[in-house]
C-alpha atoms as a PDB file:
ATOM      1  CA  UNK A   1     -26.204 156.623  68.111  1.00  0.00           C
ATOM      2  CA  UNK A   2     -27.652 160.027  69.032  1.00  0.00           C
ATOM      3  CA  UNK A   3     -30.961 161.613  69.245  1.00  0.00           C
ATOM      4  CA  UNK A   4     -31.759 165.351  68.628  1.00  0.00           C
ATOM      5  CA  UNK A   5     -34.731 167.018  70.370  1.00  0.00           C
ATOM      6  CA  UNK A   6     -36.365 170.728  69.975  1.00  0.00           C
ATOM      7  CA  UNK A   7     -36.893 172.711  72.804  1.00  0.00           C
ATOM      8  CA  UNK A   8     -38.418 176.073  73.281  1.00  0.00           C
ATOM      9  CA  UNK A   9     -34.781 177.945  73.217  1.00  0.00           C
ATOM     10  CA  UNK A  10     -32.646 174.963  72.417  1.00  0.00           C
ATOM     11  CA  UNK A  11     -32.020 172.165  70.122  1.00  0.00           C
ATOM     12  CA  UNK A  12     -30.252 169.374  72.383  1.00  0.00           C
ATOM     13  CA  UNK A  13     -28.464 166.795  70.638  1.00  0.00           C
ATOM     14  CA  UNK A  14     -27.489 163.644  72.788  1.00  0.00           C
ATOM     15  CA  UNK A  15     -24.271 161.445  71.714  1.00  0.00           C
ATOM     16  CA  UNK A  16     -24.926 157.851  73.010  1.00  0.00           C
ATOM     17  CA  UNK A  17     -21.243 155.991  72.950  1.00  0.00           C
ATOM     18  CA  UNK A  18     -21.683 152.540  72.035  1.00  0.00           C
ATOM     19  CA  UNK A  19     -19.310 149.824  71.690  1.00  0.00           C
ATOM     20  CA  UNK A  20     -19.548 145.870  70.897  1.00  0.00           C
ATOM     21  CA  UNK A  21     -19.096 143.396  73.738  1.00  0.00           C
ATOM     22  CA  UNK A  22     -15.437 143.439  75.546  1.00  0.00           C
ATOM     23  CA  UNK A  23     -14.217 145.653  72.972  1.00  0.00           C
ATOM     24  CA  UNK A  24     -13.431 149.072  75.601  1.00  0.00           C
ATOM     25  CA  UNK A  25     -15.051 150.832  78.414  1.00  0.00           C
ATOM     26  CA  UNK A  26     -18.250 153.287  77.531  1.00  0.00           C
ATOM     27  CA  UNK A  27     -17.699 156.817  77.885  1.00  0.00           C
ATOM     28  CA  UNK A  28     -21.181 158.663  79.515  1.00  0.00           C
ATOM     29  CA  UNK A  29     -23.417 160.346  76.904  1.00  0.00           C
ATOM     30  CA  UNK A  30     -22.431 163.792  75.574  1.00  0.00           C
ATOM     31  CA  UNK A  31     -25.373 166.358  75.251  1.00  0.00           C
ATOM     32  CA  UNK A  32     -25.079 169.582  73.012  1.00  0.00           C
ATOM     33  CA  UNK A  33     -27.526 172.507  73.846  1.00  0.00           C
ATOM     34  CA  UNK A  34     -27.858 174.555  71.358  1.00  0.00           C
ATOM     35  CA  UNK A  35     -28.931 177.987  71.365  1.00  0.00           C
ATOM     36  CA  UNK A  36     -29.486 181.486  69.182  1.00  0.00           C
ATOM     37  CA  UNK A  37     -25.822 182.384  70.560  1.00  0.00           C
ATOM     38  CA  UNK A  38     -23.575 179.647  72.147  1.00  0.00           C
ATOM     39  CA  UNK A  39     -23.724 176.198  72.265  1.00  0.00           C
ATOM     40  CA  UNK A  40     -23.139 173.724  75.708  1.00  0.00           C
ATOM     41  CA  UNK A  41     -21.846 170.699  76.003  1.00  0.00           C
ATOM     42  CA  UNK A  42     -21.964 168.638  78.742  1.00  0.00           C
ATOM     43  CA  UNK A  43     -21.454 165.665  80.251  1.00  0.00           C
ATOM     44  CA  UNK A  44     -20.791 163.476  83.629  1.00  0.00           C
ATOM     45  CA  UNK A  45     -17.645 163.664  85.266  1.00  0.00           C
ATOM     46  CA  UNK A  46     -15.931 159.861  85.363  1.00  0.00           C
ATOM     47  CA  UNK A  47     -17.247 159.854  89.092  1.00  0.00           C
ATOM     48  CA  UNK A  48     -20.570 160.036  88.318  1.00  0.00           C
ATOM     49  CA  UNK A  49     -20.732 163.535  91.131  1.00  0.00           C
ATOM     50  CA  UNK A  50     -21.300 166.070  88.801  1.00  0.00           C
ATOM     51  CA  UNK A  51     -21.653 167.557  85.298  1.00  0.00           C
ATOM     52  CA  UNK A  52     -18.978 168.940  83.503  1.00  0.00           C
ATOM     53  CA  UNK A  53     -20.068 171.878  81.212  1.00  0.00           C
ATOM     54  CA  UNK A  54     -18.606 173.568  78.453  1.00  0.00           C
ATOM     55  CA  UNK A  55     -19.351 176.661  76.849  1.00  0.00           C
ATOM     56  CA  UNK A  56     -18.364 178.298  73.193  1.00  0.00           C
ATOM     57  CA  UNK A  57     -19.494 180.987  71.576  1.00  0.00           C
ATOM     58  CA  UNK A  58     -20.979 180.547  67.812  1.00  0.00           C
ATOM     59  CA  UNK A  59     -17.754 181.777  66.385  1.00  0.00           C
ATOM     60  CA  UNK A  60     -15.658 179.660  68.997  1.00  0.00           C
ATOM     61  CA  UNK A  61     -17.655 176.933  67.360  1.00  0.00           C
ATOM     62  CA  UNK A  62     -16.910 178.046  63.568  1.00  0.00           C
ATOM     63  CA  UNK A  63     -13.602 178.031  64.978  1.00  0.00           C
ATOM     64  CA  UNK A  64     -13.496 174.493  66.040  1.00  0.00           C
ATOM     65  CA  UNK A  65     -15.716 173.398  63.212  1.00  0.00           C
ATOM     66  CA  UNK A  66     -12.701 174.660  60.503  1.00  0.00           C
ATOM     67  CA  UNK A  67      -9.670 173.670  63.024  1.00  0.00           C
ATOM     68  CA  UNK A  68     -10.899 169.901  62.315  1.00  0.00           C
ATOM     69  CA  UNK A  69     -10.376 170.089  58.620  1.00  0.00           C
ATOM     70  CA  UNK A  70      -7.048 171.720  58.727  1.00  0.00           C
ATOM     71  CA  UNK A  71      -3.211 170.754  58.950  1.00  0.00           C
ATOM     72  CA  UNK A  72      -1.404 171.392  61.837  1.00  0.00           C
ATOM     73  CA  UNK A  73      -0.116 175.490  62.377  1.00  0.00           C
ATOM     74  CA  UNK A  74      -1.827 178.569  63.610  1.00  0.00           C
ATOM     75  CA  UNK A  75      -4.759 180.066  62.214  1.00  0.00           C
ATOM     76  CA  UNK A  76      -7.073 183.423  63.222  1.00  0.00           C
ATOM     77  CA  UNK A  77      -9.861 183.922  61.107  1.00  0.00           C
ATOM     78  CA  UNK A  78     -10.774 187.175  59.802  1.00  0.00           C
ATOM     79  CA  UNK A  79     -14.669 188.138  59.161  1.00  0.00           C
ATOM     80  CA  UNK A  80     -15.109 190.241  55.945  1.00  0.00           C
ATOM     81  CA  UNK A  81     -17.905 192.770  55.865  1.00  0.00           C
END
């Protein structure tokens, strides 16, 4: 499940982890900020004392975005003007 709400500077984007009875632990939620030039994602340490926070840059995201569809190997991606 996950819910997406529009702020003034941000869309956030909450990940709810759900699971069926007995079948594994839950994992906390996982929010995504997302702004004009980065994106945040955070989330509460296994504790419960603090939040963990994440930052990538738009193309750090393209990055990841592409790195899930592709084989294993090195890759750099080259902007054309």
């Amino acid at each position: 499940m996950f819910t997406i709400e529009h702020d003034f500077d941000a869309t956030v984007i909450t990940l709810i982890d759900e699971a069926g009875p007995n079948t594994r632990p839950l994992n906390e939620d996982v929010v995504i900020l997302s702004f004009d030039d980065r994106v945040i994602l955070e989330q509460m340490s296994e504790d419960g004392e603090e939040v963990v926070r994440i930052s990538l840059s738009m193309h750090q995201l393209t990055e990841l975005r592409l790195a899930l569809n592709l084989p294993e190997g090195n890759y750099r991606i080259e902007k054309r003007d």
